[in-house]
Protein backbone atom coordinates (compact mmCIF):
# COMPACT_ATOMS: atom_id res chain seq x y z
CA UNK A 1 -8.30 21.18 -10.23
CA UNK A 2 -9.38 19.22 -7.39
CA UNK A 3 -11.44 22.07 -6.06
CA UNK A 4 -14.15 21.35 -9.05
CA UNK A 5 -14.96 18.06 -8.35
CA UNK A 6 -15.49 18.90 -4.44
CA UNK A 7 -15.69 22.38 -2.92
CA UNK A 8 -13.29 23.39 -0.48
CA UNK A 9 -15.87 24.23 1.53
CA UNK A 10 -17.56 21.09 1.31
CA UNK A 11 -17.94 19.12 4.79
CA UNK A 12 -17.09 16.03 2.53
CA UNK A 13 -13.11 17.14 2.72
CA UNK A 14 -13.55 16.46 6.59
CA UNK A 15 -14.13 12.94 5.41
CA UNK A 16 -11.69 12.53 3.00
CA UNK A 17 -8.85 13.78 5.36
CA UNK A 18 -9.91 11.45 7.76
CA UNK A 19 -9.74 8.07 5.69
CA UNK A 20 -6.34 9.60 4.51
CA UNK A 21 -4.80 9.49 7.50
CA UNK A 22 -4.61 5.28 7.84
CA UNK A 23 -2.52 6.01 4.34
CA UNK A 24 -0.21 7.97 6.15
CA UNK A 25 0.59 5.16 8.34
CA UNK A 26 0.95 2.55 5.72
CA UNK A 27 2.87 5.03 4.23
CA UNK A 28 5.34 5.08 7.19
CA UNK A 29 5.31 1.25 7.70
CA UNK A 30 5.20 0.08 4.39
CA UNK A 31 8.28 2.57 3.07
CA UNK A 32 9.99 3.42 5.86
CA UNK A 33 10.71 0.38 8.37
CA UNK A 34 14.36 -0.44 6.34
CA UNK A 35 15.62 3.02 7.83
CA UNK A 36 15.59 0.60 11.62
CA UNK A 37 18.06 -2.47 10.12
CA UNK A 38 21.21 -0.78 10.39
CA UNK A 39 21.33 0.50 13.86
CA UNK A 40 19.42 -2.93 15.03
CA UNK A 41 21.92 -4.63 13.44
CA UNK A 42 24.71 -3.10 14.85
CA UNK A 43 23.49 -3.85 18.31
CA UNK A 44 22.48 -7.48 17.99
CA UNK A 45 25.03 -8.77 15.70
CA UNK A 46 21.53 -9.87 13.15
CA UNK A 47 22.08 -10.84 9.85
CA UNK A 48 20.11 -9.06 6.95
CA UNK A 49 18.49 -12.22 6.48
CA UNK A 50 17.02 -11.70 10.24
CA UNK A 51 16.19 -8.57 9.54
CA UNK A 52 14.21 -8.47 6.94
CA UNK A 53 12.45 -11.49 8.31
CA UNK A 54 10.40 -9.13 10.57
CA UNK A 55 9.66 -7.27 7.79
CA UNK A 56 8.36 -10.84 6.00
CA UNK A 57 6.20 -11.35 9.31
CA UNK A 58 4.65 -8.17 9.55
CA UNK A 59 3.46 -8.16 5.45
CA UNK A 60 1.86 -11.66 5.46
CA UNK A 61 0.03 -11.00 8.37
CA UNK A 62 -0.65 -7.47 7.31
CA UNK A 63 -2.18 -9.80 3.92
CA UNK A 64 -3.75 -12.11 5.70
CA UNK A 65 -5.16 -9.11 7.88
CA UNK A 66 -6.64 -7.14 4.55
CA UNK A 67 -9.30 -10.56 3.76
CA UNK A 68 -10.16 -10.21 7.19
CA UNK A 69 -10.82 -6.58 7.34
CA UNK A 70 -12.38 -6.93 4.13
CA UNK A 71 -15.11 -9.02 5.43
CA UNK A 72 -15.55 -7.05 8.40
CA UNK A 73 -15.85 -3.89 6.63
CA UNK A 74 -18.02 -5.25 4.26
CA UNK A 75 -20.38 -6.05 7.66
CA UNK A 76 -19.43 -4.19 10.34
CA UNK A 77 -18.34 -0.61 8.71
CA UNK A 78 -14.73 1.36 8.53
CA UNK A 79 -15.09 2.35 12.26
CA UNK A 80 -14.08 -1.31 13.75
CA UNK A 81 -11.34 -1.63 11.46
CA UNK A 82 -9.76 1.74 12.01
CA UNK A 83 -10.08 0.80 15.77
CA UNK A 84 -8.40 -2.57 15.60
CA UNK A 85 -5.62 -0.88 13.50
CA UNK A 86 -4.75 1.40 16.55
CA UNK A 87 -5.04 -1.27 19.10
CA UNK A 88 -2.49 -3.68 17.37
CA UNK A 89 -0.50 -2.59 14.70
CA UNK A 90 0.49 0.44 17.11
CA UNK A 91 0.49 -1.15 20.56
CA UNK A 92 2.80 -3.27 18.68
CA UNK A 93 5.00 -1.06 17.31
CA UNK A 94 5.43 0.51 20.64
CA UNK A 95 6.74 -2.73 22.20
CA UNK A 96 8.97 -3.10 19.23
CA UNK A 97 10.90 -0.87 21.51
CA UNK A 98 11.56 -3.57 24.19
CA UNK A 99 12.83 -6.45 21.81
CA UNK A 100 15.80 -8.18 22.68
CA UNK A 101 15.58 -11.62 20.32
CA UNK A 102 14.67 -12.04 17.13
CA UNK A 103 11.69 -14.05 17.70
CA UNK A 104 10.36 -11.24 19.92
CA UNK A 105 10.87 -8.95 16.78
CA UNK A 106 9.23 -11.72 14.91
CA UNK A 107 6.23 -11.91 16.58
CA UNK A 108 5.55 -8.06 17.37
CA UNK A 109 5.67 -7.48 13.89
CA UNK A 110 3.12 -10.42 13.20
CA UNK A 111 0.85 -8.66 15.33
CA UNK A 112 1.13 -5.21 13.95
CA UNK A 113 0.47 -6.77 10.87
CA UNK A 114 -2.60 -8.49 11.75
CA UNK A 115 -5.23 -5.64 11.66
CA UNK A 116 -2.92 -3.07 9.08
CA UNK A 117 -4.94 -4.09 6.40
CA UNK A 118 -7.76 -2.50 7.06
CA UNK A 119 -5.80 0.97 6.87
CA UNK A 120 -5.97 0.44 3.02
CA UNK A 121 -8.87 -2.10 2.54
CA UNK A 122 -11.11 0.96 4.95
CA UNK A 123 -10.54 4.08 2.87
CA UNK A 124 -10.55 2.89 -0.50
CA UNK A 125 -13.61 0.90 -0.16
CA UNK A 126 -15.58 3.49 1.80
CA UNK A 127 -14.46 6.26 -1.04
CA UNK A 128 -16.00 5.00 -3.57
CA UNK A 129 -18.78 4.20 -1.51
CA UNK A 130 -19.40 7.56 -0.77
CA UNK A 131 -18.51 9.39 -3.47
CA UNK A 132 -20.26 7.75 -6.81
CA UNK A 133 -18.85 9.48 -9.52
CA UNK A 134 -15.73 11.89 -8.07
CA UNK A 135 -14.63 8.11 -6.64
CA UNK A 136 -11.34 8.21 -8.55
CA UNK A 137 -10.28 11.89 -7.76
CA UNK A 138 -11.40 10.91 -4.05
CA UNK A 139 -9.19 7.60 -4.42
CA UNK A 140 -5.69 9.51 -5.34
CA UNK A 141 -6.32 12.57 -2.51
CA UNK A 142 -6.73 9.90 -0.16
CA UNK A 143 -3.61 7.86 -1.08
CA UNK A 144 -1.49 10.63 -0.99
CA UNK A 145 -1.14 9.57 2.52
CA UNK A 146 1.45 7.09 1.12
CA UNK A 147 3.24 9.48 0.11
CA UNK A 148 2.76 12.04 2.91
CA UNK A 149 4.25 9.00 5.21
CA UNK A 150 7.32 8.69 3.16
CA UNK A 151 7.98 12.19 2.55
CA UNK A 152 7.35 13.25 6.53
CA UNK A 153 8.78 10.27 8.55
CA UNK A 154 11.97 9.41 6.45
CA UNK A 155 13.99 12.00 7.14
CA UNK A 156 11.99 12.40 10.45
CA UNK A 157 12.87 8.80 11.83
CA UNK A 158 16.34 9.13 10.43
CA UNK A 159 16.76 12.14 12.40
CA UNK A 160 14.98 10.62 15.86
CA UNK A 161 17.27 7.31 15.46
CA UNK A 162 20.64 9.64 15.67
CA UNK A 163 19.18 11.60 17.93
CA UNK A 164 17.79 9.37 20.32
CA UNK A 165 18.16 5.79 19.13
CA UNK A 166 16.04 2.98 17.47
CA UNK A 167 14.13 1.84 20.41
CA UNK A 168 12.75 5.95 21.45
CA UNK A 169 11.89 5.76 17.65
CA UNK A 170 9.93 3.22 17.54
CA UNK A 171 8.02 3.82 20.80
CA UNK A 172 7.05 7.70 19.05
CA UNK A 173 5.75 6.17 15.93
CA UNK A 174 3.78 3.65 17.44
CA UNK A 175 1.76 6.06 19.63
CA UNK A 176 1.53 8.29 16.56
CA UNK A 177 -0.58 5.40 14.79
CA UNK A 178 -2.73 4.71 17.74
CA UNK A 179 -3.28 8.35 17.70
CA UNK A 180 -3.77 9.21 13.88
CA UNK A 181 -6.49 5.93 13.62
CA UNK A 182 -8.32 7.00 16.77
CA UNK A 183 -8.40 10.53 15.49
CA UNK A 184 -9.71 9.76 12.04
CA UNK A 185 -12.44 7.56 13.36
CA UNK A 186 -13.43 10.79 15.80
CA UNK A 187 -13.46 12.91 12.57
CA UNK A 188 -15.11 10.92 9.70
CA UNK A 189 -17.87 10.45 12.14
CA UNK A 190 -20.89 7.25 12.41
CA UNK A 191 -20.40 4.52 9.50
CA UNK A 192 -22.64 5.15 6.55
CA UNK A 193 -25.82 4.38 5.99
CA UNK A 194 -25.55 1.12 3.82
CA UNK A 195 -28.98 1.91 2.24
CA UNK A 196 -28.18 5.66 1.67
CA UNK A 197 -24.72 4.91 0.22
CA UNK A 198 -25.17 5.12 -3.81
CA UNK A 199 -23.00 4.84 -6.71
CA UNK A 200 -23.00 4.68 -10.76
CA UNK A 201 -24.37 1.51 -12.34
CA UNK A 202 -22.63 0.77 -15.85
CA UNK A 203 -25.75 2.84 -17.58
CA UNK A 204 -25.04 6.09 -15.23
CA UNK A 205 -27.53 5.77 -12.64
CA UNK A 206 -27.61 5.94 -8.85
CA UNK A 207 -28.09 2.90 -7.06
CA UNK A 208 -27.37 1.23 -3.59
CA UNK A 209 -23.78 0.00 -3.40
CA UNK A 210 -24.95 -2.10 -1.11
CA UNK A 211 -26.51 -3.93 -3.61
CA UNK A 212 -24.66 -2.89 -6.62
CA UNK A 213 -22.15 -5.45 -7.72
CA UNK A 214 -20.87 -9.19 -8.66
CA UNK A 215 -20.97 -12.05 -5.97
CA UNK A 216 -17.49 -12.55 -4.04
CA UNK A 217 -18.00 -16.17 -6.25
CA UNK A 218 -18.49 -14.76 -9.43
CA UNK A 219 -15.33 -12.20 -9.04
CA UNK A 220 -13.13 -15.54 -7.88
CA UNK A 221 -14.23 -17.24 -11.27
CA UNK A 222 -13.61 -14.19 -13.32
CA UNK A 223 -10.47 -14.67 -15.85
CA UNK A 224 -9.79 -10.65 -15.50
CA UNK A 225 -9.40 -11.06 -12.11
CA UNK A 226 -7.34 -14.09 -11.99
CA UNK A 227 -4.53 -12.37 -14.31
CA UNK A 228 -4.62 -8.93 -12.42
CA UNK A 229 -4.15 -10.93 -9.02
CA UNK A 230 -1.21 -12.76 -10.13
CA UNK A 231 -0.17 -9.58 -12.18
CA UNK A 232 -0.10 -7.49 -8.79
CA UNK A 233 1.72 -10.41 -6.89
CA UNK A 234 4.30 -10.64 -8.86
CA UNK A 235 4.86 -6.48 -8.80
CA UNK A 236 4.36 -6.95 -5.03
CA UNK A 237 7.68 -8.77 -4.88
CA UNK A 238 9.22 -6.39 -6.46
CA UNK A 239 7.88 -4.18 -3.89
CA UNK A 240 8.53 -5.51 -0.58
CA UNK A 241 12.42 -6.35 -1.88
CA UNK A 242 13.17 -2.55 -2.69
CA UNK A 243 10.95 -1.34 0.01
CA UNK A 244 13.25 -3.46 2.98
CA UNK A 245 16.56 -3.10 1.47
CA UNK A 246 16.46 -0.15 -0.31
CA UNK A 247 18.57 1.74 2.97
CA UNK A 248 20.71 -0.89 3.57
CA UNK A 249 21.34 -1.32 -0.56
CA UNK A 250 22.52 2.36 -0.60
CA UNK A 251 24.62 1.95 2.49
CA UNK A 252 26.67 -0.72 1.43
CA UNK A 253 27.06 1.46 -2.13
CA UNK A 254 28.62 4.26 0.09
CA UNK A 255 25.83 6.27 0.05
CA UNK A 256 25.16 8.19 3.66
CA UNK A 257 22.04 7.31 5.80
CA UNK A 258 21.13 11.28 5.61
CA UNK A 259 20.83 10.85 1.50
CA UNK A 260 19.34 7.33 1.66
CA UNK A 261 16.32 8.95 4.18
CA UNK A 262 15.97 11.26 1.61
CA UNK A 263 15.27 8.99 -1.13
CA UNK A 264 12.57 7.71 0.56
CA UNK A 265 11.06 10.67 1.15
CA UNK A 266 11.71 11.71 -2.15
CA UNK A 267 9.92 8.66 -3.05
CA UNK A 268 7.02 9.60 -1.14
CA UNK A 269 6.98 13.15 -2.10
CA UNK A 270 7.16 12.45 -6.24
CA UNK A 271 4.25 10.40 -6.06
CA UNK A 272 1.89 13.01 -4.59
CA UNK A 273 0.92 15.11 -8.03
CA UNK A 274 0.27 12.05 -9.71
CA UNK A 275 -2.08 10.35 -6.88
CA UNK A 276 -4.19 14.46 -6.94
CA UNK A 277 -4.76 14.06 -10.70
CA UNK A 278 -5.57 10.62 -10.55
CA UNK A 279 -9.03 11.29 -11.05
CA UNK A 280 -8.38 13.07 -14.67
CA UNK A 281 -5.86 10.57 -15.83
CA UNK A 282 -8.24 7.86 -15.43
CA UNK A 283 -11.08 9.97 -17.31
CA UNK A 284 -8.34 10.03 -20.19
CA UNK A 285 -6.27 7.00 -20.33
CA UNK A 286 -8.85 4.40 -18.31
CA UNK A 287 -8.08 2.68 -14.89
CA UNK A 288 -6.88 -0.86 -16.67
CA UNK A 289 -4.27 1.21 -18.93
CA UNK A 290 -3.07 3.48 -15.50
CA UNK A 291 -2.49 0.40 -13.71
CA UNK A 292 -0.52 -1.16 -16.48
CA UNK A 293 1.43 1.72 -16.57
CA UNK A 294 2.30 1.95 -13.32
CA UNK A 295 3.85 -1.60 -14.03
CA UNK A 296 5.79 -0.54 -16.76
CA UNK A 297 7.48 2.44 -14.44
CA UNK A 298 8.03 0.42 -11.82
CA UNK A 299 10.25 -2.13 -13.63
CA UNK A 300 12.09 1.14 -15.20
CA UNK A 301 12.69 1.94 -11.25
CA UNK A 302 13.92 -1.72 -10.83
CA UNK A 303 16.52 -1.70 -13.48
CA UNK A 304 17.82 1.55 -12.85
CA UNK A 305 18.89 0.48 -9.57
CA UNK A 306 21.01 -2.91 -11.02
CA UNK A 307 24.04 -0.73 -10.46
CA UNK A 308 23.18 1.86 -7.69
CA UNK A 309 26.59 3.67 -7.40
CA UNK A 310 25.90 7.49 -7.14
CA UNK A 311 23.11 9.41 -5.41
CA UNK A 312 21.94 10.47 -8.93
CA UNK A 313 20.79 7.07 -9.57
CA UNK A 314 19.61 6.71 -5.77
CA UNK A 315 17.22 9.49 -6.01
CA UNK A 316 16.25 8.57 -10.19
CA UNK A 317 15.54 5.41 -9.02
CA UNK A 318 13.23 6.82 -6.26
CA UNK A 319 11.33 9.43 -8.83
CA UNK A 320 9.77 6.80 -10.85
CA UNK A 321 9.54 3.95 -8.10
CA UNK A 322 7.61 7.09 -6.37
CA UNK A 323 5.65 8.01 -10.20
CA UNK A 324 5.03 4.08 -10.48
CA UNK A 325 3.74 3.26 -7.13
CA UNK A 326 1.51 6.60 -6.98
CA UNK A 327 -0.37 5.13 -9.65
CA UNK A 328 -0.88 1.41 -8.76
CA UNK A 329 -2.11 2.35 -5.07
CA UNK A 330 -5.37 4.19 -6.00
CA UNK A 331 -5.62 2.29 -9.77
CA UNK A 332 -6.11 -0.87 -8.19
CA UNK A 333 -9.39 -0.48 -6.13
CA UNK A 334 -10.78 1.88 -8.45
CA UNK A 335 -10.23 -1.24 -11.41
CA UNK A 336 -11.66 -3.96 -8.83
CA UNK A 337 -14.77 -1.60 -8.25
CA UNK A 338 -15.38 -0.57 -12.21
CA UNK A 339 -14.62 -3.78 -13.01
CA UNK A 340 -17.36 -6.07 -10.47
CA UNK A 341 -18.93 -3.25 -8.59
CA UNK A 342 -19.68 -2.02 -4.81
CA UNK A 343 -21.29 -5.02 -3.17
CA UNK A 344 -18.46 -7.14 -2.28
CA UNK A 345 -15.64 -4.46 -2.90
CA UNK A 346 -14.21 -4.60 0.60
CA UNK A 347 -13.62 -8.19 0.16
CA UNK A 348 -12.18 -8.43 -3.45
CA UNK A 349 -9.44 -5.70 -2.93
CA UNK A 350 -8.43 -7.51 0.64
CA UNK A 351 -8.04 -10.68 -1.35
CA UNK A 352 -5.83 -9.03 -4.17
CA UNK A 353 -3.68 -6.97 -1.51
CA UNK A 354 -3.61 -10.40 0.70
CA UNK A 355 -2.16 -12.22 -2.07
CA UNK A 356 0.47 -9.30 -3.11
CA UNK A 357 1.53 -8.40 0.06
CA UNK A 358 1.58 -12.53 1.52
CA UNK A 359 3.33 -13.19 -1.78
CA UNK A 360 5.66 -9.94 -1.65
CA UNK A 361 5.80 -10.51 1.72
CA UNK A 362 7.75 -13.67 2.09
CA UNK A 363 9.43 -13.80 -1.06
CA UNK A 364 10.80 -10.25 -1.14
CA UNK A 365 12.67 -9.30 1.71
CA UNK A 366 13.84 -13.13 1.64
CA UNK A 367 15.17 -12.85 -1.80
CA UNK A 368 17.19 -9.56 -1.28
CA UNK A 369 18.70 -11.51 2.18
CA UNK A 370 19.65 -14.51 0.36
CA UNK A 371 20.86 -13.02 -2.89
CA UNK A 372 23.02 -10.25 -0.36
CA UNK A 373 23.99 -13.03 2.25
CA UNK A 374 25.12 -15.39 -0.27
CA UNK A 375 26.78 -12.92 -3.06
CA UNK A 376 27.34 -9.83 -0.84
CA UNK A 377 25.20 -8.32 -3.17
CA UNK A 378 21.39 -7.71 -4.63
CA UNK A 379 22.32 -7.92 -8.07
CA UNK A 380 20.96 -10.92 -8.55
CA UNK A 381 17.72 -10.33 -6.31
CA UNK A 382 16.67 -7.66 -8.93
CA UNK A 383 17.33 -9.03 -11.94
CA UNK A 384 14.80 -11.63 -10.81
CA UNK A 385 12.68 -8.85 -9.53
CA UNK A 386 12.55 -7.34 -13.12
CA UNK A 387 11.84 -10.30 -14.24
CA UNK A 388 8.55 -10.54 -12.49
CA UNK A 389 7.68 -7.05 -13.39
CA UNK A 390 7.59 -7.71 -17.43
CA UNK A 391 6.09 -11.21 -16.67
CA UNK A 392 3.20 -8.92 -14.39
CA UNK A 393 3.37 -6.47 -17.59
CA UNK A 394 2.34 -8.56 -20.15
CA UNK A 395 -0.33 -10.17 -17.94
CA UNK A 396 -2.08 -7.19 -17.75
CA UNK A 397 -1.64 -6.86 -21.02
CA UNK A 398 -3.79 -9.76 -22.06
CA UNK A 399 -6.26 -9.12 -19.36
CA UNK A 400 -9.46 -7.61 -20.56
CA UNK A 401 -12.43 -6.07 -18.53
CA UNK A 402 -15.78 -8.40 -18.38
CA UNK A 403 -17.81 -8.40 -21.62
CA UNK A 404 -20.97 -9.22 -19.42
CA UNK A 405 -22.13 -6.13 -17.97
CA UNK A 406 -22.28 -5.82 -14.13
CA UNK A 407 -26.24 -4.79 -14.29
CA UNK A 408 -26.54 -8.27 -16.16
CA UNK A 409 -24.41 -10.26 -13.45
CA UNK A 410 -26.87 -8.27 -10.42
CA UNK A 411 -29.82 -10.17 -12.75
CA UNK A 412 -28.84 -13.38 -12.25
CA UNK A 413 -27.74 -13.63 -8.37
């Protein structure tokens, strides 16, 4: 179906690939880093606590980093972000390979967190820039690199880590982001034109997105997007807990490291349909109802896993955490930008993924640590984590677009 919104012969799908590509490595780092804690464990003697603390690191700076690379994509253009992506977050993940303390594993994931952001802030800003009215079919072929990441390097890394060991691993993938980032700057090609970018007003028509929008200020006062920032910090909890103990959860349950790798990448994998038809669910159902969906799954997801004791609830529990997520990644953006326009887009979605991740960040992986260190066991972690999720349900619930047109908003700047 995707085929008659852009042609396959289109020199557009040269673009698209291309800002896919920094999804692929969030994909990897954002899913995939829990498949390391076992084996670095085992050498050091590290508690899960210390563990996961890297993870913690690496996610608030990686929030911090999306307001940052917000702003300078908003100015400066996807190219400089990409760029800064491959210089840190990989060049760090390549010395991850030389750690020997945890406050050297500490503060290399700090920096490969400090310019990630714009590997999700860059595409999904510069998609909708770009492509006006197919923006939200665009928005889910471009996140499948999520799940591409997932589905590829799970099993992938799992493999490399018996076969080699942690440290190799992590030297591979690390020059496979500088790579990927450098490659899809060299293939998307010069920044665009600011004043030949257009988009669709709320009355249809083509306009500048450069000009095309609410203030930063006006979004920041805005009720709606008040309630769907805390509504998306709250899920992102939820998030970073399963996302970092997810492999080490199914270990301790008995379930091999070979099946566990698999989840992930059967999380990954399940998610890619849904992110290609995004574009036609969101002509049907709307993006504010997709995105409260996705919040609904991924609190199904949560409480299936409350007692993980077979692979059949391993790789359930990965289906609809992979349906759920698949959803939320492209929803998001394509909400912030229907809701309050092109003009300050950049910005608003680094703010919202600054406070999920920042929140997620430090609460998640600290939770699951705690609640295992303490108990011997997550139970208690995801009840709370559930928890959040309805509480991030009905907020979005209750959250209703502007009533005051964008055009009307432009007006009065």
């Amino acid at each position: 179906m995707f085929h008659k919104v852009i042609r396959w012969d289109s020199p557009d799908w040269l673009k698209i690939i291309g800002l896919g590509l920094p999804f692929v490595v969030l994909g990897l780092l954002l899913f995939v880093m829990g498949i390391f804690f076992k084996p670095m464990e085992a050498e050091f003697g590290w508690s899960r606590t210390v563990t996961s603390s890297g993870y913690t690191a690496f996610t608030v700076c990686y929030g911090i980093s999306a307001v940052i690379m917000g702003r300078v994509l908003d100015k400066y253009g996807f190219r400089l972000t990409f760029l800064l992506a491959a210089l840190f977050t990989g060049g760090a993940v390549v010395l991850l390979s030389l750690i020997q303390t945890p406050g050297q594993f500490r503060v290399l994931m700090m920096i490969a967190g400090l310019s990630a952001g714009g590997c999700f802030v860059g595409p999904t800003t510069v998609a909708q820039q770009w492509f006006g009215k197919s923006r939200g079919h665009v928005l889910g072929f471009v996140t499948c690199g999520f799940g591409i990441g997932a589905l590829v390097f799970a099993p992938l890394l799992n493999h490399f880590i018996e076969l080699w060991g942690w440290r190799e691993s992590y030297f591979i993938i690390g020059l496979y982001i500088m790579i990927s980032l450098i490659i899809s700057v060299l293939i998307i090609g010069r920044n665009p034109d600011r004043e030949e970018a257009v988009t669709s007003n709320s009355s249809g028509e083509q306009v500048s997105s450069a000009s095309y929008g609410w203030t930063l200020r006006q979004v920041l006062r805005s009720r709606f997007f008040k309630l769907v920032f805390l509504a998306f910090c709250l899920g992102g909890i939820s998030f970073t807990l399963l996302s970092v103990h997810l492999v080490p959860y199914a270990l301790d349950s008995g379930i091999s490291a070979g099946k566990a790798a698999t989840a992930l990448g059967i999380m990954g994998g399940a998610g890619i349909p849904v992110r290609l038809g995004i574009g036609f669910l969101q002509q049907r159902f709307s993006w504010r109802r997709l995105f409260i969906a996705g919040h609904i799954g991924m609190a199904a997801a949560v409480a299936v896993t409350l007692h993980l004791d077979s692979v059949l609830i391993l790789y359930t529990y990965a289906i609809i955490f992979g349906l759920s997520s698949a959803v939320i990644a492209p929803v998001l953006p394509g909400l912030l930008g229907e809701a309050f326009g092109m003009s300050s887009l950049g910005s608003i979605i680094g703010i919202c993924l600054a406070g999920s991740l920042i929140t997620g960040g430090i609460l998640g992986p600290l939770l699951g640590g705690i609640s295992y260190d303490t108990t011997q066991s997550y139970f208690l972690a995801l009840v709370v984590a559930l928890t959040l999720l309805v509480i991030s349900v009905v907020l979005l619930i209750v959250a209703k677009l502007p009533s005051m047109p964008v055009d009307e908003q432009v007006k009065r700047q």
